[in-house]
N, C-alpha and C. Protein backbone atom coordinates (compact mmCIF):
# COMPACT_ATOMS: atom_id res chain seq x y z
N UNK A 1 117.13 51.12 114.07
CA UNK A 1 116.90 51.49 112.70
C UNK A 1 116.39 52.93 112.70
N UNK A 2 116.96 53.67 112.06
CA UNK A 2 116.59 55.25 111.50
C UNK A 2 115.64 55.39 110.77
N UNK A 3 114.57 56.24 111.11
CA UNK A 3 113.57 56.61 110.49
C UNK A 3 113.90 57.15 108.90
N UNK A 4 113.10 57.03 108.14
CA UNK A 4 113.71 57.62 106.74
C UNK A 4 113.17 59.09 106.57
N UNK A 5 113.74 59.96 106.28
CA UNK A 5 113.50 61.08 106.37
C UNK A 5 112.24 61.68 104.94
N UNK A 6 112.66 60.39 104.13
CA UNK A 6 111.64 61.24 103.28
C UNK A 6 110.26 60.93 103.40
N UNK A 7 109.55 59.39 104.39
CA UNK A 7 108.70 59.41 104.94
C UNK A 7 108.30 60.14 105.61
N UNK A 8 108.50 61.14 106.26
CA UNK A 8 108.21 61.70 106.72
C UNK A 8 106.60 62.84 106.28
N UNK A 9 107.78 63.71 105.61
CA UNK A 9 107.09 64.86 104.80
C UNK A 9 106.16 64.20 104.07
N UNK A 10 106.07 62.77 103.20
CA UNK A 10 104.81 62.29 102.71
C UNK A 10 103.67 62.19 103.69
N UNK A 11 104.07 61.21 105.33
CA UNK A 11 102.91 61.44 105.58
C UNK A 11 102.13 62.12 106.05
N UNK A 12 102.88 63.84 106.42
CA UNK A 12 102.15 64.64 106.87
C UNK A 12 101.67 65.68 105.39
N UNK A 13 102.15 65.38 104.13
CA UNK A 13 101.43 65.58 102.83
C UNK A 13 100.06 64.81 102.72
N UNK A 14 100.15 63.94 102.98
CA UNK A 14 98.66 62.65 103.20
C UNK A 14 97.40 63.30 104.42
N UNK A 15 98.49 63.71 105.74
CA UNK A 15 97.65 64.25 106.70
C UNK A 15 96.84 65.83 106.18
N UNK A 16 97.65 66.15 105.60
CA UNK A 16 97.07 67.32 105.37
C UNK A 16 96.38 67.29 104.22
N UNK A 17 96.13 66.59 103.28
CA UNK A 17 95.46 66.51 102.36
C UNK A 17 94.20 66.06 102.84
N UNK A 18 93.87 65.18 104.48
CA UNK A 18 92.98 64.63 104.50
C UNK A 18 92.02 65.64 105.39
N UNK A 19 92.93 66.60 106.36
CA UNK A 19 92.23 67.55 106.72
C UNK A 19 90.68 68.31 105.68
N UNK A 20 90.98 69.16 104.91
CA UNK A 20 89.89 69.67 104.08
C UNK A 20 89.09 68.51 103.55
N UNK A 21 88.53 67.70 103.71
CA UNK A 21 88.32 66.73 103.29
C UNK A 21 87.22 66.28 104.43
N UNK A 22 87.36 66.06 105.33
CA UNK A 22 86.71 65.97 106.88
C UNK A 22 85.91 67.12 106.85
N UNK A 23 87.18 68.26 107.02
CA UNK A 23 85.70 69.29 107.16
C UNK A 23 84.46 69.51 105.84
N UNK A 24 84.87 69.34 105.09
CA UNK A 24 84.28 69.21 104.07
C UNK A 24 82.92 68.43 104.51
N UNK A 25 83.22 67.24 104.20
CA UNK A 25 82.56 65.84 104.89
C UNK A 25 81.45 66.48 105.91
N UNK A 26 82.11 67.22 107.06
CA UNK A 26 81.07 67.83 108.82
C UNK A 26 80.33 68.71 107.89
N UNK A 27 80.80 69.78 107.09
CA UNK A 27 80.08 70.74 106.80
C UNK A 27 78.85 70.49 105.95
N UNK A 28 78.85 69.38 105.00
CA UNK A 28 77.89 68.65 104.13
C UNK A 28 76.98 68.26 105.07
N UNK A 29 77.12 67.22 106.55
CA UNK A 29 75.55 67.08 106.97
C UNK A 29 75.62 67.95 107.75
N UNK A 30 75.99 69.12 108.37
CA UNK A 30 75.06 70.12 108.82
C UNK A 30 73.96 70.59 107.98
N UNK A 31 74.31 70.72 106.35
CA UNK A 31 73.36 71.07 105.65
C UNK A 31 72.07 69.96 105.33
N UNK A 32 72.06 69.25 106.26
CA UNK A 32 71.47 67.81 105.54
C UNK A 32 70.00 68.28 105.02
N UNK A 33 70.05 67.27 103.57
CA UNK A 33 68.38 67.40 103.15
C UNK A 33 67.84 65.89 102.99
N UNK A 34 66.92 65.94 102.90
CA UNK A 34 65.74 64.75 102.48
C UNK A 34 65.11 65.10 101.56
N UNK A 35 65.29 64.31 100.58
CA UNK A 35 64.45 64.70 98.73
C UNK A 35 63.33 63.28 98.91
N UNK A 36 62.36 63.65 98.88
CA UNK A 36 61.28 62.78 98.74
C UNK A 36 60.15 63.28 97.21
N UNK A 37 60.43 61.88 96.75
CA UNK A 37 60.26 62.21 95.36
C UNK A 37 58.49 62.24 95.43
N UNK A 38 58.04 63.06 94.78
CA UNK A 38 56.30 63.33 94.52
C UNK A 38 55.82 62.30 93.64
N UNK A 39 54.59 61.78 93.73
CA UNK A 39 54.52 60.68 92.53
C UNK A 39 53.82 61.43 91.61
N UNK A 40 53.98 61.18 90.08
CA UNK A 40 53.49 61.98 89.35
C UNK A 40 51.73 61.53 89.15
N UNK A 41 51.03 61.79 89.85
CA UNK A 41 49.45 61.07 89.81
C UNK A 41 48.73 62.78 90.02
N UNK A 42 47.67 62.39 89.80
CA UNK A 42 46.75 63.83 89.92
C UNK A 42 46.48 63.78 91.51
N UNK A 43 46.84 65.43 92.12
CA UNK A 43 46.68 65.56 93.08
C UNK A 43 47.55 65.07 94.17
N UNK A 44 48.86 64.83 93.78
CA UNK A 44 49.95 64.92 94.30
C UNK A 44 50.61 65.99 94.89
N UNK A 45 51.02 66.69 93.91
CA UNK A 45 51.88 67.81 93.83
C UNK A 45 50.87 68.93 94.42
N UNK A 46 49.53 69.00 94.63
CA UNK A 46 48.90 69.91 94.88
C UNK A 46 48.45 69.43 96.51
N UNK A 47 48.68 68.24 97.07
CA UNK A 47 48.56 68.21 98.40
C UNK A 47 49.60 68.22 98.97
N UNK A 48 50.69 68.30 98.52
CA UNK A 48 52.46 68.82 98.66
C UNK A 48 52.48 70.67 98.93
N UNK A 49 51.85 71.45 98.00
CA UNK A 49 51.55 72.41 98.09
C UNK A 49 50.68 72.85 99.45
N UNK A 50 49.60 72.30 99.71
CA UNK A 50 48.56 72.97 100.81
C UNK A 50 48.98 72.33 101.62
N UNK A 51 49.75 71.56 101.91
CA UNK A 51 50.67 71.30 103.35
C UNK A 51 51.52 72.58 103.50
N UNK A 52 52.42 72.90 102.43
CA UNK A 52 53.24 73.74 102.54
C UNK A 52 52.64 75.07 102.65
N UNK A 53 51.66 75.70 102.28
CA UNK A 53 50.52 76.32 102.89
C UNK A 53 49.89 76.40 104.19
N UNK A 54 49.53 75.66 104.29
CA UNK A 54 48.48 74.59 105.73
C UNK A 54 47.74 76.24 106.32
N UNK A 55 49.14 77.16 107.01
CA UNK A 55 48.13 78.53 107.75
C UNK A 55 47.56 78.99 106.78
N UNK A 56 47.75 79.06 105.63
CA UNK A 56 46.73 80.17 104.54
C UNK A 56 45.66 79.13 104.39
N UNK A 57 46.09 78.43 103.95
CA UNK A 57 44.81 78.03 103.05
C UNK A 57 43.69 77.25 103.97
N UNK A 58 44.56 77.05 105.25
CA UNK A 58 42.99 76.51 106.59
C UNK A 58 41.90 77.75 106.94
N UNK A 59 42.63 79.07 106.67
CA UNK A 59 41.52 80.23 106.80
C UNK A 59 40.82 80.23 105.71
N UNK A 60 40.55 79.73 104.49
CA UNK A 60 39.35 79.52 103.62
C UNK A 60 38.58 78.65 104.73
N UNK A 61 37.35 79.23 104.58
CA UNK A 61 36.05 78.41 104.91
C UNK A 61 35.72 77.15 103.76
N UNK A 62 36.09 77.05 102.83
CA UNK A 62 36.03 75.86 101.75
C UNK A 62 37.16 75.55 101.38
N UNK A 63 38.41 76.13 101.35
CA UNK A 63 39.43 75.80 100.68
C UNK A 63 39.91 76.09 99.72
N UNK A 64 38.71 77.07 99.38
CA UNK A 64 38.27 77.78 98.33
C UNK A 64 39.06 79.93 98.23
N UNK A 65 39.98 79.81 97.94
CA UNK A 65 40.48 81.19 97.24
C UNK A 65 41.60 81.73 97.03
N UNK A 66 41.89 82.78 97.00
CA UNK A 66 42.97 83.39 96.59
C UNK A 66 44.26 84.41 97.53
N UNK A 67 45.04 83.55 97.46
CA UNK A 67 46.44 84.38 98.87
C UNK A 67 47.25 85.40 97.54
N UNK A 68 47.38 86.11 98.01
CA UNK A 68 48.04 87.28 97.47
C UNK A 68 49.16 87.51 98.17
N UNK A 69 50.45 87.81 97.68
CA UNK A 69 51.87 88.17 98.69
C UNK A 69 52.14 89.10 97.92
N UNK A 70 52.53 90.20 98.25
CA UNK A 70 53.36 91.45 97.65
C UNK A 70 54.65 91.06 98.04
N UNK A 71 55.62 91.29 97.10
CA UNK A 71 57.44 90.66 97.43
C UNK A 71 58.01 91.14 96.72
N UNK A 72 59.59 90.73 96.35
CA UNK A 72 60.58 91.88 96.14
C UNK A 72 61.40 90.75 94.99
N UNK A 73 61.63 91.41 93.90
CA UNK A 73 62.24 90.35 92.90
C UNK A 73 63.62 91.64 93.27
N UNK A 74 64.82 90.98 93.37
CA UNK A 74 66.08 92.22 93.82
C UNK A 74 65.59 93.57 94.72
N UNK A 75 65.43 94.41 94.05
CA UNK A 75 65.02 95.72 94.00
C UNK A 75 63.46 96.10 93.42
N UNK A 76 63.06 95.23 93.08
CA UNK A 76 62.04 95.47 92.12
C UNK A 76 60.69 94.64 93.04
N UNK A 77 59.27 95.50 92.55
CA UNK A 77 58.44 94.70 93.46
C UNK A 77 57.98 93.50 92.68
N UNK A 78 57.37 92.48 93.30
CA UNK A 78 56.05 91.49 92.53
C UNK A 78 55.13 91.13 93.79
N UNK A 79 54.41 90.31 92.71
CA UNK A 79 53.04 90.04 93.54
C UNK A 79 53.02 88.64 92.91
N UNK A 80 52.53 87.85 93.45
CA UNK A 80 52.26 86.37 93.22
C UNK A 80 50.69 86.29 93.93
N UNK A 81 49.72 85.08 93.02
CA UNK A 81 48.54 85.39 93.28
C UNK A 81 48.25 83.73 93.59
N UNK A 82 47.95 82.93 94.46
CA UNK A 82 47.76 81.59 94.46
C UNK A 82 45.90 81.59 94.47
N UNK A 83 45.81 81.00 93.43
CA UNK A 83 44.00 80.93 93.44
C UNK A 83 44.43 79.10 94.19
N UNK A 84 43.17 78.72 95.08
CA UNK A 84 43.36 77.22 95.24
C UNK A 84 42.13 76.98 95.38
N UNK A 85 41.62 75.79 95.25
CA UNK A 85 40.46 74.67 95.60
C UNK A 85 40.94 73.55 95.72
N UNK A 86 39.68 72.66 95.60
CA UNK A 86 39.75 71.58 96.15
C UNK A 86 41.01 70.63 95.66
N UNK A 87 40.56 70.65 94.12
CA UNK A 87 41.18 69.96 93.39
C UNK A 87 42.80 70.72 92.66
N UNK A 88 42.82 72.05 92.40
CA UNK A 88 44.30 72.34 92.10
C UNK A 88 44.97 73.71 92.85
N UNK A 89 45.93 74.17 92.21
CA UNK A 89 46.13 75.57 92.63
C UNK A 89 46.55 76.02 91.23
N UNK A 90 46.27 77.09 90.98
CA UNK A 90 46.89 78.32 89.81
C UNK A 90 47.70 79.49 90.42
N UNK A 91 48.96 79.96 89.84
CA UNK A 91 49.96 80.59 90.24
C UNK A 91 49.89 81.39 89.41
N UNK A 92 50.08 82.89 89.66
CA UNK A 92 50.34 84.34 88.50
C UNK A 92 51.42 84.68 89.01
N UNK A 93 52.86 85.03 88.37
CA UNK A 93 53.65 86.17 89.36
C UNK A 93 53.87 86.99 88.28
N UNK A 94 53.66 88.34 88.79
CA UNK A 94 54.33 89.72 88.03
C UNK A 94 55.31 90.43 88.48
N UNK A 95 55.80 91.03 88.12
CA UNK A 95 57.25 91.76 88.08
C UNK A 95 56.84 92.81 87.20
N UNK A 96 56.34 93.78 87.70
CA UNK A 96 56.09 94.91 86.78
C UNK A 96 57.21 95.64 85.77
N UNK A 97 58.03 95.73 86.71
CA UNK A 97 59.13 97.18 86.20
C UNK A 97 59.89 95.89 85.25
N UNK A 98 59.59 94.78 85.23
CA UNK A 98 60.62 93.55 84.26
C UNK A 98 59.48 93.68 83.09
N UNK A 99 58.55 93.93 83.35
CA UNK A 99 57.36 93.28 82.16
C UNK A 99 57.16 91.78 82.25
N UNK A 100 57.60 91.44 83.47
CA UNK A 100 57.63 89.99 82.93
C UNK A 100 56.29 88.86 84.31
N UNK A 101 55.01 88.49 83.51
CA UNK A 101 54.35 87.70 83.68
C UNK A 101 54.53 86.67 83.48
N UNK A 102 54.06 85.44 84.43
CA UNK A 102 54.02 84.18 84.32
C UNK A 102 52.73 83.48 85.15
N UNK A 103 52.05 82.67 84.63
CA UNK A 103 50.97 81.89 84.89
C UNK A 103 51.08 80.26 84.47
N UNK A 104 51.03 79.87 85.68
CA UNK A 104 50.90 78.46 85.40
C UNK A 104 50.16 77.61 86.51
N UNK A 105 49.57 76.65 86.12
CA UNK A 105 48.73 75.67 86.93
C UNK A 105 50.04 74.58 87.83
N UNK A 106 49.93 74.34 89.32
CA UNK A 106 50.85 73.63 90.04
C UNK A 106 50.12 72.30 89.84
N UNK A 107 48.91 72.31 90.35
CA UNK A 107 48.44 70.84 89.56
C UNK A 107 47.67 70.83 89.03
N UNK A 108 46.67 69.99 88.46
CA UNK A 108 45.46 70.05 87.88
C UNK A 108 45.13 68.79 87.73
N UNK A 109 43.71 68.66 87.72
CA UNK A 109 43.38 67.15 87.53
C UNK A 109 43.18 66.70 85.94
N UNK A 110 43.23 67.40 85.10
CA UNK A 110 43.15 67.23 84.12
C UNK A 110 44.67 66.80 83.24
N UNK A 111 45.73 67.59 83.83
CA UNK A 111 47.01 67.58 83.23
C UNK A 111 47.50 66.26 82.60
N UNK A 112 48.53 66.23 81.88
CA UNK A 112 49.21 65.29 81.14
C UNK A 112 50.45 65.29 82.46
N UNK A 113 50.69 63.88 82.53
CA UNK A 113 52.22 64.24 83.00
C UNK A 113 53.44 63.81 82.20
N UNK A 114 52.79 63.75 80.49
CA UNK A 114 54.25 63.53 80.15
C UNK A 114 55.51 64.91 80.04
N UNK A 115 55.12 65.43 79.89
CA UNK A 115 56.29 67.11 79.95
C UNK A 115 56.63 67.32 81.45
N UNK A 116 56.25 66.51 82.50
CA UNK A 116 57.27 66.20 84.12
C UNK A 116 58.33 65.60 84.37
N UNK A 117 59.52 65.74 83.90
CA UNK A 117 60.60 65.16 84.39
C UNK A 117 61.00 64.53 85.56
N UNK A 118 60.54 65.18 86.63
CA UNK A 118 60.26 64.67 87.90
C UNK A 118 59.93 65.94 88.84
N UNK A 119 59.49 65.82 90.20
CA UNK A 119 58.37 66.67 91.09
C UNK A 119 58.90 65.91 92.11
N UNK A 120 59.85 66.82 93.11
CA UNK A 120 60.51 66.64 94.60
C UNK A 120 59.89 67.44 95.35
N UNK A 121 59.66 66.83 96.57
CA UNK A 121 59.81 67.56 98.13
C UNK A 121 61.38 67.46 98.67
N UNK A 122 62.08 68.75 99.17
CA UNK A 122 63.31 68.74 99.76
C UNK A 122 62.79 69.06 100.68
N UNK A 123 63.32 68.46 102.08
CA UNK A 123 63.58 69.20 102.91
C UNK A 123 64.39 69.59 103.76
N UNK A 124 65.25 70.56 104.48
CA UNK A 124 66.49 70.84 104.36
C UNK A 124 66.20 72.08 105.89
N UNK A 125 67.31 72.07 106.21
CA UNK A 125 67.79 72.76 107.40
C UNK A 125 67.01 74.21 107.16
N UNK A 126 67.32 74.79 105.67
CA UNK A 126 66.84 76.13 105.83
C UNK A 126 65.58 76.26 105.02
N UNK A 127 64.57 75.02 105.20
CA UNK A 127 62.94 75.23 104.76
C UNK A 127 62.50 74.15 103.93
N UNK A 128 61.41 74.03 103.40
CA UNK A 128 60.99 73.17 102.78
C UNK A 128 60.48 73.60 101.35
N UNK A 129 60.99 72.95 100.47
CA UNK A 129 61.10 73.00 98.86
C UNK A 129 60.26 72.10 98.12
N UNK A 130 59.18 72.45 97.34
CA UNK A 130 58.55 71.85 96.01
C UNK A 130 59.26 72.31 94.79
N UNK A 131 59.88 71.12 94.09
CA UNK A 131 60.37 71.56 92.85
C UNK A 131 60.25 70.54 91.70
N UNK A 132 59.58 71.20 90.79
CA UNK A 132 59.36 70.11 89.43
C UNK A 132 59.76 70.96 88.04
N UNK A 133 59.75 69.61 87.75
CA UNK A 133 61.14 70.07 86.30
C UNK A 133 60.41 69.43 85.51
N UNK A 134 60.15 70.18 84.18
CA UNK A 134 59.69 69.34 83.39
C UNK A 134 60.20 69.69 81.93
N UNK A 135 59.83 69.31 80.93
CA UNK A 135 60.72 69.37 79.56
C UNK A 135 61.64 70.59 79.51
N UNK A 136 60.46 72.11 79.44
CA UNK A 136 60.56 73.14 79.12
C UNK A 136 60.54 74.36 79.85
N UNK A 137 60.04 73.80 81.14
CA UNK A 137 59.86 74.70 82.45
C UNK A 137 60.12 74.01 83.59
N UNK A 138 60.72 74.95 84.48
CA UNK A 138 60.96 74.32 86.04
C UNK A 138 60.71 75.45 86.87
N UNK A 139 60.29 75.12 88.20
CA UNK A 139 59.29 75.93 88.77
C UNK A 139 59.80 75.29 90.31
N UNK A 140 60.04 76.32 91.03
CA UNK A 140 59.75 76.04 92.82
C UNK A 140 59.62 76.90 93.23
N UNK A 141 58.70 76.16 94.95
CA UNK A 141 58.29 77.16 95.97
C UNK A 141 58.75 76.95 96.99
N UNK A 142 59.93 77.62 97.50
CA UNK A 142 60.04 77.50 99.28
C UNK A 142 59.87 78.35 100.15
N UNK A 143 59.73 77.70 101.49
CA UNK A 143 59.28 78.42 102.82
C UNK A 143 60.32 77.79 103.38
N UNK A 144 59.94 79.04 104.41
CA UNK A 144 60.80 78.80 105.87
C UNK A 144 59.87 78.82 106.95
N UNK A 145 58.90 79.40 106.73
CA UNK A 145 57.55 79.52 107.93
C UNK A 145 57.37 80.85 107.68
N UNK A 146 58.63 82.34 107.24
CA UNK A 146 58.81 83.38 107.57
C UNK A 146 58.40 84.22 105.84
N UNK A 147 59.19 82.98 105.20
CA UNK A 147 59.05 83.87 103.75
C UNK A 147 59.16 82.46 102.89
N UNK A 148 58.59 83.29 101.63
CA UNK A 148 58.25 82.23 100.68
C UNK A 148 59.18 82.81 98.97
N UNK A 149 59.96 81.90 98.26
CA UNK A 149 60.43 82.28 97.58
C UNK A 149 59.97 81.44 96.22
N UNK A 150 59.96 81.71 95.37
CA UNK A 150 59.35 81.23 94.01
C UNK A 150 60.18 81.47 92.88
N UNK A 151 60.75 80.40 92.11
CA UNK A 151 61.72 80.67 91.07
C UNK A 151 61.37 80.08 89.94
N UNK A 152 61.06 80.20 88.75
CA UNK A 152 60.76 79.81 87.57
C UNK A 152 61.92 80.02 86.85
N UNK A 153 61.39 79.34 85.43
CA UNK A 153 62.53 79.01 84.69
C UNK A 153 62.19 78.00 83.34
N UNK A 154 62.38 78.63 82.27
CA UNK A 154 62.08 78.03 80.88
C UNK A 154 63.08 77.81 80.35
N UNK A 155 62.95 76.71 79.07
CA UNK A 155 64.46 76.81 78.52
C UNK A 155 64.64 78.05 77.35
N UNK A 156 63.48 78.99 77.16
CA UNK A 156 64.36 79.98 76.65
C UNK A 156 65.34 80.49 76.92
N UNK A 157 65.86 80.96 75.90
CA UNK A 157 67.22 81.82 75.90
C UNK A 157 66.44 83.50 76.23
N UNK A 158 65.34 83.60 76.42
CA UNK A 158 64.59 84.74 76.36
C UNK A 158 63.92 85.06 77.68
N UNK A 159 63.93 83.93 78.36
CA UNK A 159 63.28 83.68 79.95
C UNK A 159 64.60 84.44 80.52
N UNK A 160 64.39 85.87 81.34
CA UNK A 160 65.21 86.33 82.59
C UNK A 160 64.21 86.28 83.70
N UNK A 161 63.58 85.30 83.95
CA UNK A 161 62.40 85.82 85.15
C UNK A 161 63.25 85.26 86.56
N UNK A 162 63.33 86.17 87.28
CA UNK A 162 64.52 85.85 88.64
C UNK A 162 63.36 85.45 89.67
N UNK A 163 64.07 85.55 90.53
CA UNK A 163 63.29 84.28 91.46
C UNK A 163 62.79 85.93 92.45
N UNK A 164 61.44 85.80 93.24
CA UNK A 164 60.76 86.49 94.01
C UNK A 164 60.49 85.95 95.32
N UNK A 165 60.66 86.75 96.34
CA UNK A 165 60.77 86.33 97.90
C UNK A 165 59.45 87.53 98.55
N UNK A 166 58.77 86.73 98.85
CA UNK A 166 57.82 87.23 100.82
C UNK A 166 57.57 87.05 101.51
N UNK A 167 57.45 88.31 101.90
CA UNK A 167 57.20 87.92 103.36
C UNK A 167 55.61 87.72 103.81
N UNK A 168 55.58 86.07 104.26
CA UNK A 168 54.65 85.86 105.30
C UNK A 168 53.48 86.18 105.88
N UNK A 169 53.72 86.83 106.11
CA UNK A 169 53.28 88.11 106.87
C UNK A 169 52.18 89.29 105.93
N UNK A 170 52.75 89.30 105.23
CA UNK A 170 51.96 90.61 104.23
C UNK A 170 51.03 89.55 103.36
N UNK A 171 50.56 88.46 103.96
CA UNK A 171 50.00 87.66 102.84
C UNK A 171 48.46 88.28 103.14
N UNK A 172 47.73 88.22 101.92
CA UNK A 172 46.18 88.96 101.96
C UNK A 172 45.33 87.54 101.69
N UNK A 173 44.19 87.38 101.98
CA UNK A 173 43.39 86.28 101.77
C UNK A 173 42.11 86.62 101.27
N UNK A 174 41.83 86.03 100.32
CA UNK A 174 40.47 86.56 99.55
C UNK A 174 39.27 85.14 99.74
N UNK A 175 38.19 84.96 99.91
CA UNK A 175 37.95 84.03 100.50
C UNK A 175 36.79 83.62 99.00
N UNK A 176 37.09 82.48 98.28
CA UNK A 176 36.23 82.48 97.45
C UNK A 176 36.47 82.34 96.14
N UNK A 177 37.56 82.78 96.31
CA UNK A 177 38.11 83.78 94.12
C UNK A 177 38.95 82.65 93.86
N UNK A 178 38.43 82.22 92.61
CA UNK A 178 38.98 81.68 91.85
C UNK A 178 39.58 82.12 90.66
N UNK A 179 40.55 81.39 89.65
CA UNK A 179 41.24 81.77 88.58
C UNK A 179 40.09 82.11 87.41
């Protein structure tokens, strides 16, 4: 019996369709992550944070102050100011040449958590990610060990605040200072 000729060309249409597909498939878990969801309770999200910290904030003698990073939004400089204690951390970042300030508390023991949509730990081949989303704002911080990047985000139509990266390294430690 003779092969049919138009089988043929289908199943190497099938083979080759399944090619990109595989690699596809390999290339997805090289990137592999782990999302471990934060529980929304007081003092969650803020011992998620001083892990992700751990070298800065073990040089407070109390636990008590303020890391400073000078960093680069594109072309443009900022500074991000982490006040921490026991109980929360407070975040400032500026962007001078944007005009554009932002201040917000990462946790607090006082907070509401109904405006939290939800509050993840990723962690992933190229660093480890805190990110929480909540009604009107969404906010993350990642590291790599080397640099730390911070991206905010409101649902204005008026929010351009781009995301700011530093380095590590240039971090200053104030021992004491609070918000």
């Amino acid at each position: 019996m003779a092969a049919d000729p138009t089988r043929r060309p289908l199943y190497l249409h099938r083979l080759l369709l399944l090619i990109p597909l595989i690699g596809l498939s390999l290339s997805q878990t090289s990137f592999a992550e782990t999302v471990v969801n934060i529980p929304r309770e007081n003092g969650a999200l803020h011992q998620e944070f001083k892990n992700l910290m751990h070298e800065q904030i073990s040089q407070f003698e109390n636990g008590i102050g303020r890391i400073n990073l000078p960093g680069k939004s594109g072309n443009k400089d900022c500074t991000a100011n982490f006040y921490t204690h026991e109980d929360s951390t407070f975040l400032s970042i500026d962007i001078r040449a944007n005009d554009t300030y932002k201040e917000f508390y990462i946790d607090h023991p006082t907070q509401s958590f109904k405006p939290i949509l939800f509050q993840k730990l990723i962690l992933s081949d190229d660093g480890v990610e805190i990110k929480v989303v909540k009604r009107r704002f969404t906010f993350s911080i990642k590291s790599n060990g080397e640099t730390l990047t911070i991206h905010t985000k409101s649902k204005s139509k008026k929010d351009k605040t781009p995301s700011c990266t530093f380095q590590l390294v240039d971090v200053k430690l104030f021992e004491g200072e609070t918000e």
